[in-house]
Each structure stands twice: as structure tokens, then as C-alpha cells.
PDB file of N, CA and C in Angstrom:
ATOM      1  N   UNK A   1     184.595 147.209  38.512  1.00  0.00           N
ATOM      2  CA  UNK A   1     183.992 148.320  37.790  1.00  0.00           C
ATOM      3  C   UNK A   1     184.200 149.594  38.609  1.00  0.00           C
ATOM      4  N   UNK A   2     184.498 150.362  38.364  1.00  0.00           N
ATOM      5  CA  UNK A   2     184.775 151.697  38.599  1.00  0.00           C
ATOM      6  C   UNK A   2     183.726 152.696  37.997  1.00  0.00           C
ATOM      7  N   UNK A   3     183.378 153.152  38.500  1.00  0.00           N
ATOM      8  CA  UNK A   3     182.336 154.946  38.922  1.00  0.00           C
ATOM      9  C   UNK A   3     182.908 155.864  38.575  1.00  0.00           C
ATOM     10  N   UNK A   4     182.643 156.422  37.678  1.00  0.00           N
ATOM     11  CA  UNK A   4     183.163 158.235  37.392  1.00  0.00           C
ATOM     12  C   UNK A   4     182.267 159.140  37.795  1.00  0.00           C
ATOM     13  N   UNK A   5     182.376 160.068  38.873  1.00  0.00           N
ATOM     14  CA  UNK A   5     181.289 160.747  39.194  1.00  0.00           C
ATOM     15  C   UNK A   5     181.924 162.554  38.872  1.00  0.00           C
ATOM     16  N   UNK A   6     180.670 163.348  39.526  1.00  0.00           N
ATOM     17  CA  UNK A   6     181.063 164.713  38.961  1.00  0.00           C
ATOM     18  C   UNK A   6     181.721 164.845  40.571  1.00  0.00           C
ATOM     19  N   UNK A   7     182.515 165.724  40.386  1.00  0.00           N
ATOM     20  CA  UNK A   7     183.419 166.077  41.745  1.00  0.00           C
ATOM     21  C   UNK A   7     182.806 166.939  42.397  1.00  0.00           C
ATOM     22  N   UNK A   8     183.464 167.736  43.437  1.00  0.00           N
ATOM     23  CA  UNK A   8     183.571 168.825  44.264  1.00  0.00           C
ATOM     24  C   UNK A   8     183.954 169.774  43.218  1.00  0.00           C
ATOM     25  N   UNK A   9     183.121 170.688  43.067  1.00  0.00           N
ATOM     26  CA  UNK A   9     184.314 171.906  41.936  1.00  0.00           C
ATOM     27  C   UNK A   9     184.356 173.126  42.661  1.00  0.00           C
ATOM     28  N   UNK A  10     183.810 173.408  43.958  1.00  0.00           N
ATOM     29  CA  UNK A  10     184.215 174.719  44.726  1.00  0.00           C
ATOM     30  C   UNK A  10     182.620 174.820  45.263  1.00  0.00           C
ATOM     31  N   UNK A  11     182.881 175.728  46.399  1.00  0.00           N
ATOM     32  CA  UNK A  11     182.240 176.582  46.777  1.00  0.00           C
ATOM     33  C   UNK A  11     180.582 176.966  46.213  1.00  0.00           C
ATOM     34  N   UNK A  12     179.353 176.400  46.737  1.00  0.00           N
ATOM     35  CA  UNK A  12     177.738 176.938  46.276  1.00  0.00           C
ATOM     36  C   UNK A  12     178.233 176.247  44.797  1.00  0.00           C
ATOM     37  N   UNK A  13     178.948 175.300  44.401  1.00  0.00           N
ATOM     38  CA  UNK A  13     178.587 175.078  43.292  1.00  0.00           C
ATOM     39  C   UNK A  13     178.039 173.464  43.534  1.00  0.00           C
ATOM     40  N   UNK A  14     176.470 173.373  42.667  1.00  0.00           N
ATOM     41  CA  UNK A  14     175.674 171.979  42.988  1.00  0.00           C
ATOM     42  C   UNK A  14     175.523 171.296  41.899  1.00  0.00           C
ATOM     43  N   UNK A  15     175.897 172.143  40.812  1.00  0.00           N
ATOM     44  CA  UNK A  15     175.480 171.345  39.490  1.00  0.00           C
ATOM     45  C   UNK A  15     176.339 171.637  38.566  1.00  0.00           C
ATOM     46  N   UNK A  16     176.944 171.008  37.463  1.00  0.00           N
ATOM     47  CA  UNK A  16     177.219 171.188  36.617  1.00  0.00           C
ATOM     48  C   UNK A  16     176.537 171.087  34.684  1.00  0.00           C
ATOM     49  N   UNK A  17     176.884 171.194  33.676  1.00  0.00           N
ATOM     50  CA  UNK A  17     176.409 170.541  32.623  1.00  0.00           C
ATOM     51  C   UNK A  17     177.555 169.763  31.741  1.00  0.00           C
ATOM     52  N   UNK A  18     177.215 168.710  31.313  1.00  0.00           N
ATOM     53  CA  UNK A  18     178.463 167.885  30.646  1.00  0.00           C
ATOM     54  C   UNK A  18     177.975 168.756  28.828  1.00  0.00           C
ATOM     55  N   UNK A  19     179.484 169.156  28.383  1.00  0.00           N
ATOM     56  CA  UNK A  19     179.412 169.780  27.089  1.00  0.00           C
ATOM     57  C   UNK A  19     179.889 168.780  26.240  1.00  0.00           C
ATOM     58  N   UNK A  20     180.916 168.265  26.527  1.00  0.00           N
ATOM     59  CA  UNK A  20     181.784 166.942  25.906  1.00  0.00           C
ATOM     60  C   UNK A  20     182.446 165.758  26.156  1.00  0.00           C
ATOM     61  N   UNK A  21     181.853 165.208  25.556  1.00  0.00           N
ATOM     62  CA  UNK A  21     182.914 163.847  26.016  1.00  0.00           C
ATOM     63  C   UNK A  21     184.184 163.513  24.828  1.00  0.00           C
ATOM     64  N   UNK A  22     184.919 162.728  25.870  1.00  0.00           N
ATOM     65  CA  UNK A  22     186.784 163.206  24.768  1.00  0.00           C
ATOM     66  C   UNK A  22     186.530 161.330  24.057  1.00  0.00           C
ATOM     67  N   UNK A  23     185.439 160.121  24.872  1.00  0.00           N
ATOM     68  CA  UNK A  23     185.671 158.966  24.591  1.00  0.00           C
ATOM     69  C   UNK A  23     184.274 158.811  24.230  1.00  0.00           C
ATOM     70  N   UNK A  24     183.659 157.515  23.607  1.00  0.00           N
ATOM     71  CA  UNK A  24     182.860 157.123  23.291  1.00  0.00           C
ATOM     72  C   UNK A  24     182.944 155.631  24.158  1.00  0.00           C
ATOM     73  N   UNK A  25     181.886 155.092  24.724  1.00  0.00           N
ATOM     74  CA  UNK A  25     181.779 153.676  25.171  1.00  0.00           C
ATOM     75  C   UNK A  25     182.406 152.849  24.101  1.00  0.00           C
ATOM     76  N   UNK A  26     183.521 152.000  25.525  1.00  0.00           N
ATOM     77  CA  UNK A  26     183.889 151.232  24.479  1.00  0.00           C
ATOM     78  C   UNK A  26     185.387 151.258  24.166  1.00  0.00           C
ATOM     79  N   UNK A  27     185.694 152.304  24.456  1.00  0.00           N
ATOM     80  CA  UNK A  27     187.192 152.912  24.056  1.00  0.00           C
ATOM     81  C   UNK A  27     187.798 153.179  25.201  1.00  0.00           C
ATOM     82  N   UNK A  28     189.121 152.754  24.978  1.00  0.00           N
ATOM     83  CA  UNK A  28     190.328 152.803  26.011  1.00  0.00           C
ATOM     84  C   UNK A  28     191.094 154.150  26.215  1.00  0.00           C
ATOM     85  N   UNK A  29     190.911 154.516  27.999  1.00  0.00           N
ATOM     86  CA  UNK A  29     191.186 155.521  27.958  1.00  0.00           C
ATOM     87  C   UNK A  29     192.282 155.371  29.196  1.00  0.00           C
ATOM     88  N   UNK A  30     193.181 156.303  28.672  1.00  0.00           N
ATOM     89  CA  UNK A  30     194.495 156.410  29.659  1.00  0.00           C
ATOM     90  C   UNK A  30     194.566 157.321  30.912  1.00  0.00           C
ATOM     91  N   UNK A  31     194.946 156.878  32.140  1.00  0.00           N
ATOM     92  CA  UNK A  31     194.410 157.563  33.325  1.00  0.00           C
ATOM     93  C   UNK A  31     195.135 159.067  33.227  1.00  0.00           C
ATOM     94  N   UNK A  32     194.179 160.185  33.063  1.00  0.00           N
ATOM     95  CA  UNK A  32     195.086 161.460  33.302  1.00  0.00           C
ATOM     96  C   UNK A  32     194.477 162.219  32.253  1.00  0.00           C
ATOM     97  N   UNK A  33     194.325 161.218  31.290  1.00  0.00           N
ATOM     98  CA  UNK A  33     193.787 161.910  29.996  1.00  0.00           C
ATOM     99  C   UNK A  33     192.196 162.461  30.250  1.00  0.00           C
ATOM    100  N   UNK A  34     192.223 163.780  29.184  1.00  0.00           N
ATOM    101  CA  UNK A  34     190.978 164.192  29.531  1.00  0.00           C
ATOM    102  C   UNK A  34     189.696 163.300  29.236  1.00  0.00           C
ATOM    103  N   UNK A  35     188.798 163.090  29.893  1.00  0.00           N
ATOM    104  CA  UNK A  35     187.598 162.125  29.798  1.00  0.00           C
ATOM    105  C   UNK A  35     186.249 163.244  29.136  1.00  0.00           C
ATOM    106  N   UNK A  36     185.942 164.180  30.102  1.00  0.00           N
ATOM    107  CA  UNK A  36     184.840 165.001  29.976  1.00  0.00           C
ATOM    108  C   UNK A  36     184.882 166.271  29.729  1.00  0.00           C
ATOM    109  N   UNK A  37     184.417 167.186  28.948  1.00  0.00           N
ATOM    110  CA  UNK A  37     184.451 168.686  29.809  1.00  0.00           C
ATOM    111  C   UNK A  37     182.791 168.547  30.341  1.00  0.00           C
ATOM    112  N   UNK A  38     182.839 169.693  31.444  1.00  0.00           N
ATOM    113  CA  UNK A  38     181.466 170.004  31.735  1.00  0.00           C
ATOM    114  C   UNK A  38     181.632 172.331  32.049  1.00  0.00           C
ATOM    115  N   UNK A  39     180.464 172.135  32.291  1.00  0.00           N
ATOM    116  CA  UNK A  39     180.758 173.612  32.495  1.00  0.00           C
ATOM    117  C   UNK A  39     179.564 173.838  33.418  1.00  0.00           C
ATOM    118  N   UNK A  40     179.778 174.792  34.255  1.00  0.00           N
ATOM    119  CA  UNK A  40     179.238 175.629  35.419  1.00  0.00           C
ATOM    120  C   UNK A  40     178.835 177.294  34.629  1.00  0.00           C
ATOM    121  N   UNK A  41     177.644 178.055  35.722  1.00  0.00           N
ATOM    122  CA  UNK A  41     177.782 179.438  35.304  1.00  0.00           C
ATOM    123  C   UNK A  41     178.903 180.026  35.574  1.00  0.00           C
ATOM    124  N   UNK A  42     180.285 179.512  36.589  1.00  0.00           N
ATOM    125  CA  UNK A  42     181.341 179.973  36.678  1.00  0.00           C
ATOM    126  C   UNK A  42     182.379 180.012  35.887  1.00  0.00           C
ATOM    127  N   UNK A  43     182.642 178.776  35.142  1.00  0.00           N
ATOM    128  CA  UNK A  43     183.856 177.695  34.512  1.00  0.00           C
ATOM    129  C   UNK A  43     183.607 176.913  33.764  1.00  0.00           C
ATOM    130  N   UNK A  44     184.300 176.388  33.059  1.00  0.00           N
ATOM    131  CA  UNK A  44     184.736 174.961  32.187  1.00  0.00           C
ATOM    132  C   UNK A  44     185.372 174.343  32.485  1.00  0.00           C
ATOM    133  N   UNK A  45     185.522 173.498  32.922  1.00  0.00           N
ATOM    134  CA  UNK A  45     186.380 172.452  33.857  1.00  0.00           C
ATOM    135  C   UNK A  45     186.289 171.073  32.645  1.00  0.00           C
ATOM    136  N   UNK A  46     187.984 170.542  32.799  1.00  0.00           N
ATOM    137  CA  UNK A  46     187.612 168.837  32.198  1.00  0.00           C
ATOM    138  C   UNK A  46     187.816 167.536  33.670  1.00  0.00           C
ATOM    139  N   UNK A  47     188.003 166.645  33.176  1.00  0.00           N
ATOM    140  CA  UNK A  47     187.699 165.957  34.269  1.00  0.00           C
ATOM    141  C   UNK A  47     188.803 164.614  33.686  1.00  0.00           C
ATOM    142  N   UNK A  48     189.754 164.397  34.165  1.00  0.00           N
ATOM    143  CA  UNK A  48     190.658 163.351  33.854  1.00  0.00           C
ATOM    144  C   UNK A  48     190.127 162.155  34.161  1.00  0.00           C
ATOM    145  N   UNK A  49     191.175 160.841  33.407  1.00  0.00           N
ATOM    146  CA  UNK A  49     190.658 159.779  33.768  1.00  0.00           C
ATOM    147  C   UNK A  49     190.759 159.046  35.261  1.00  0.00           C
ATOM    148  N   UNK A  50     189.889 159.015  35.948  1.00  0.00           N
ATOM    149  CA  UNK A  50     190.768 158.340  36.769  1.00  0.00           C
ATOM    150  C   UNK A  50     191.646 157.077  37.308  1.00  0.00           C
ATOM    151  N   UNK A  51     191.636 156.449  35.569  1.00  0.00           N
ATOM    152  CA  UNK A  51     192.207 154.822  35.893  1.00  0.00           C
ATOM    153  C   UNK A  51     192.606 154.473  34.029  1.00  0.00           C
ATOM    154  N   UNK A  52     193.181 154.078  34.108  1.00  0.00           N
ATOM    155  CA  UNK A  52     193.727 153.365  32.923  1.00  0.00           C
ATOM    156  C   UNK A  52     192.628 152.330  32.778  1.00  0.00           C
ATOM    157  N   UNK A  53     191.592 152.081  31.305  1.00  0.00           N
ATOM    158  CA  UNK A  53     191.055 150.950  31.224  1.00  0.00           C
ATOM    159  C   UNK A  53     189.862 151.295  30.059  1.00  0.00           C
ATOM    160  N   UNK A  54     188.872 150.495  30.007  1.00  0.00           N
ATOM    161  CA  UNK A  54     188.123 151.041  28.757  1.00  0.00           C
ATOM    162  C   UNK A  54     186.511 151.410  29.944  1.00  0.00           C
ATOM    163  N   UNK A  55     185.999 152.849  29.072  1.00  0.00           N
ATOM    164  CA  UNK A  55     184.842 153.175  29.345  1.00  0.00           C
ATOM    165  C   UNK A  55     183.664 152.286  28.690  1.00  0.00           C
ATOM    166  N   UNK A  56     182.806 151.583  29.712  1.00  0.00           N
ATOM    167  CA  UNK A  56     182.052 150.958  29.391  1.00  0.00           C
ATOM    168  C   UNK A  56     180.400 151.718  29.255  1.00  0.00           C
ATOM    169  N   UNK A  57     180.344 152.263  29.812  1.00  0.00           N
ATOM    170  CA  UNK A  57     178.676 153.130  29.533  1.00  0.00           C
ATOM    171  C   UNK A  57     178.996 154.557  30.309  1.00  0.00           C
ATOM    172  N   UNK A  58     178.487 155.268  29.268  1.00  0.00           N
ATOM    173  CA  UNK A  58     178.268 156.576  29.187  1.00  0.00           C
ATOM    174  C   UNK A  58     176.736 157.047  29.672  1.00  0.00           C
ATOM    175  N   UNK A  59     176.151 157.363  30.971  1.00  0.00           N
ATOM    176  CA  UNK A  59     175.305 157.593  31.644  1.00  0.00           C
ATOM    177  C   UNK A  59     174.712 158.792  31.714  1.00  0.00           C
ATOM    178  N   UNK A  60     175.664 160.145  31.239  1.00  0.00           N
ATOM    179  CA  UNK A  60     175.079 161.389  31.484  1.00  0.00           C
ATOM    180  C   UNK A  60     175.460 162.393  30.187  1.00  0.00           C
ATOM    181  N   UNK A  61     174.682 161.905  28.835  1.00  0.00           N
ATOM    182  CA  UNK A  61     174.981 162.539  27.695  1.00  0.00           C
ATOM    183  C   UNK A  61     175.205 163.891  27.790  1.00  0.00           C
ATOM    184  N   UNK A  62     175.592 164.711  26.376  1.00  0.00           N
ATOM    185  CA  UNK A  62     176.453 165.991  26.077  1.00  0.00           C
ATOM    186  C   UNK A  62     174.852 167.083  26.312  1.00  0.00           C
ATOM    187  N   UNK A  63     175.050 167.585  27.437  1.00  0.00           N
ATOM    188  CA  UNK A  63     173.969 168.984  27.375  1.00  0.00           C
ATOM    189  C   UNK A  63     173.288 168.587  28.620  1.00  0.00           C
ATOM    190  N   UNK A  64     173.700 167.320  28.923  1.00  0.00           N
ATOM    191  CA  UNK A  64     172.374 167.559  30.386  1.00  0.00           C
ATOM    192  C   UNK A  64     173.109 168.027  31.592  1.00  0.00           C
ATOM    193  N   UNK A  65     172.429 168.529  32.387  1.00  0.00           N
ATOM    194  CA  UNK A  65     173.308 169.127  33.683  1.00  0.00           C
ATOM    195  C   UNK A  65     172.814 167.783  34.875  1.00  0.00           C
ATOM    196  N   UNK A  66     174.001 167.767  35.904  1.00  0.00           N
ATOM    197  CA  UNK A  66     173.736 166.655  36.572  1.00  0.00           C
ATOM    198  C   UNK A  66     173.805 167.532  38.180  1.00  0.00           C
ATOM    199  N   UNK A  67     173.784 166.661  39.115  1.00  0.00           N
ATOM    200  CA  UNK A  67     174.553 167.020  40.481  1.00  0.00           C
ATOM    201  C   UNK A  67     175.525 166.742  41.100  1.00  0.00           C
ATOM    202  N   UNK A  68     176.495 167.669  41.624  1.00  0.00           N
ATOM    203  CA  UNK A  68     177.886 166.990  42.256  1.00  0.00           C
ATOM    204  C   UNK A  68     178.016 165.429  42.847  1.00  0.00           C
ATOM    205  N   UNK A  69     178.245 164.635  42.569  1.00  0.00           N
ATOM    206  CA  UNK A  69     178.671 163.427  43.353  1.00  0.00           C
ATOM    207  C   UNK A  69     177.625 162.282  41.759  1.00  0.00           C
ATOM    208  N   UNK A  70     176.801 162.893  41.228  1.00  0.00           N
ATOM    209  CA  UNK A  70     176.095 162.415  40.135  1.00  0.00           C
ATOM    210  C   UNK A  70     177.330 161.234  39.570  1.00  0.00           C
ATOM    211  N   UNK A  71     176.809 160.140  39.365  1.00  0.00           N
ATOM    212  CA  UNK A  71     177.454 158.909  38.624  1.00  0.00           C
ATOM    213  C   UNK A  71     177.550 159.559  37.210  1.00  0.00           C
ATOM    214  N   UNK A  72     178.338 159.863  36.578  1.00  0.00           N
ATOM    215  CA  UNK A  72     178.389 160.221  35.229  1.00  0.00           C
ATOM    216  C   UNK A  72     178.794 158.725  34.113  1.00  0.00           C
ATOM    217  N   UNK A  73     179.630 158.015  34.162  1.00  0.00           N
ATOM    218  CA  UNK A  73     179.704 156.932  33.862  1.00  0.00           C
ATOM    219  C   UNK A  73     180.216 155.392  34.464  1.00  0.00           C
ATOM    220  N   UNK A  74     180.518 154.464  33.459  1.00  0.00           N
ATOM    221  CA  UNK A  74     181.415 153.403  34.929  1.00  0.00           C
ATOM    222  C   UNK A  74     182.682 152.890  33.835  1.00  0.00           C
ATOM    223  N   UNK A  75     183.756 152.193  34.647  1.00  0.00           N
ATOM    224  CA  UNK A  75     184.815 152.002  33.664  1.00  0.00           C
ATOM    225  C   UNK A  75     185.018 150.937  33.859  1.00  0.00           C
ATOM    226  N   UNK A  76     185.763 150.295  33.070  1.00  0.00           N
ATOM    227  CA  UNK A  76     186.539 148.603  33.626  1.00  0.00           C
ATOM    228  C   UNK A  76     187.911 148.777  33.527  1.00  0.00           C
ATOM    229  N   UNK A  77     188.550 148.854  34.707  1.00  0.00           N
ATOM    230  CA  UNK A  77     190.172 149.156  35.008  1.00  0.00           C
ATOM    231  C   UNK A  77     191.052 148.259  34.472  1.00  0.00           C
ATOM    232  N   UNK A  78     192.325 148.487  33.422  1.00  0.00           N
ATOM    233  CA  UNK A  78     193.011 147.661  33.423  1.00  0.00           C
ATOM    234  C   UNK A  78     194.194 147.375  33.708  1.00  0.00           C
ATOM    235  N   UNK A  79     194.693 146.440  34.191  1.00  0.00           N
ATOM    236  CA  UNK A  79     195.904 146.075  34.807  1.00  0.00           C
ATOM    237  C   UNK A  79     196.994 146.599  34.269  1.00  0.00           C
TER     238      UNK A  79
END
């Protein structure tokens, strides 16, 4: 199982808010492809996949703001 968390996005930045998700639990997503957007008071940033495989739970629904390193969901990688 694999961890999708919120990254490093620069500088005094601690939080983000997730606006969208591109998958729904459940669905197979290809590594690279966009997974999330979230947005900062700075930016909109998306957040690629980082693994070829299907997203199994979606942990940090559309509008809540989380903290950098925050578990946002988990995946099951596939070969």
C-alpha cells in the first residue's frame, strides 16, 4: 500500500486546501497523471500520480485544507 501525501510546495507554505480530485476510490490511475488539485493563498498546484495502480481510499475530501506531509490518500501499486 502506498501513501499519497501533500508535498513540500515552497517556502512558509504549511497548508494547503484540496479543490479536486481527478479519481474517485476505486479507479485506476496511471503514474504521472493528474490525481489532485489543491490550492494555497499563493497557487494551484496538481499533484501527479505517484505509481501506476488503483486508488483505494480517499482520506482528505474536496474543500478541506490539510498540512504539508498530511496523508491525503493510500493506493495499491500495480505491477
Amino acid at each position: 500500500m502506498l501513501k499519497v501525501t501533500l508535498p513540500e510546495l515552497g517556502e512558509g507554505i504549511t497548508k494547503a486546501t484540496v479543490s479536486y480530485w481527478y479519481f474517485q476510490a476505486g479507479q485506476t490511475v496511471k503514474k504521472g497523471e493528474d490525481l489532485v488539485e489543491f490550492t494555497t493563498d499563493k497557487a494551484t498546484f496538481n499533484l501527479p500520480s505517484p505509481a501506476t495502480g488503483k486508488l483505494l481510499e480517499v482520506f482528505t475530501p474536496e474543500g478541506l485544507s490539510v498540512d504539508v506531509g498530511a496523508t491525503l490518500a493510500t493506493m495499491e501499486e500495480s505491477q
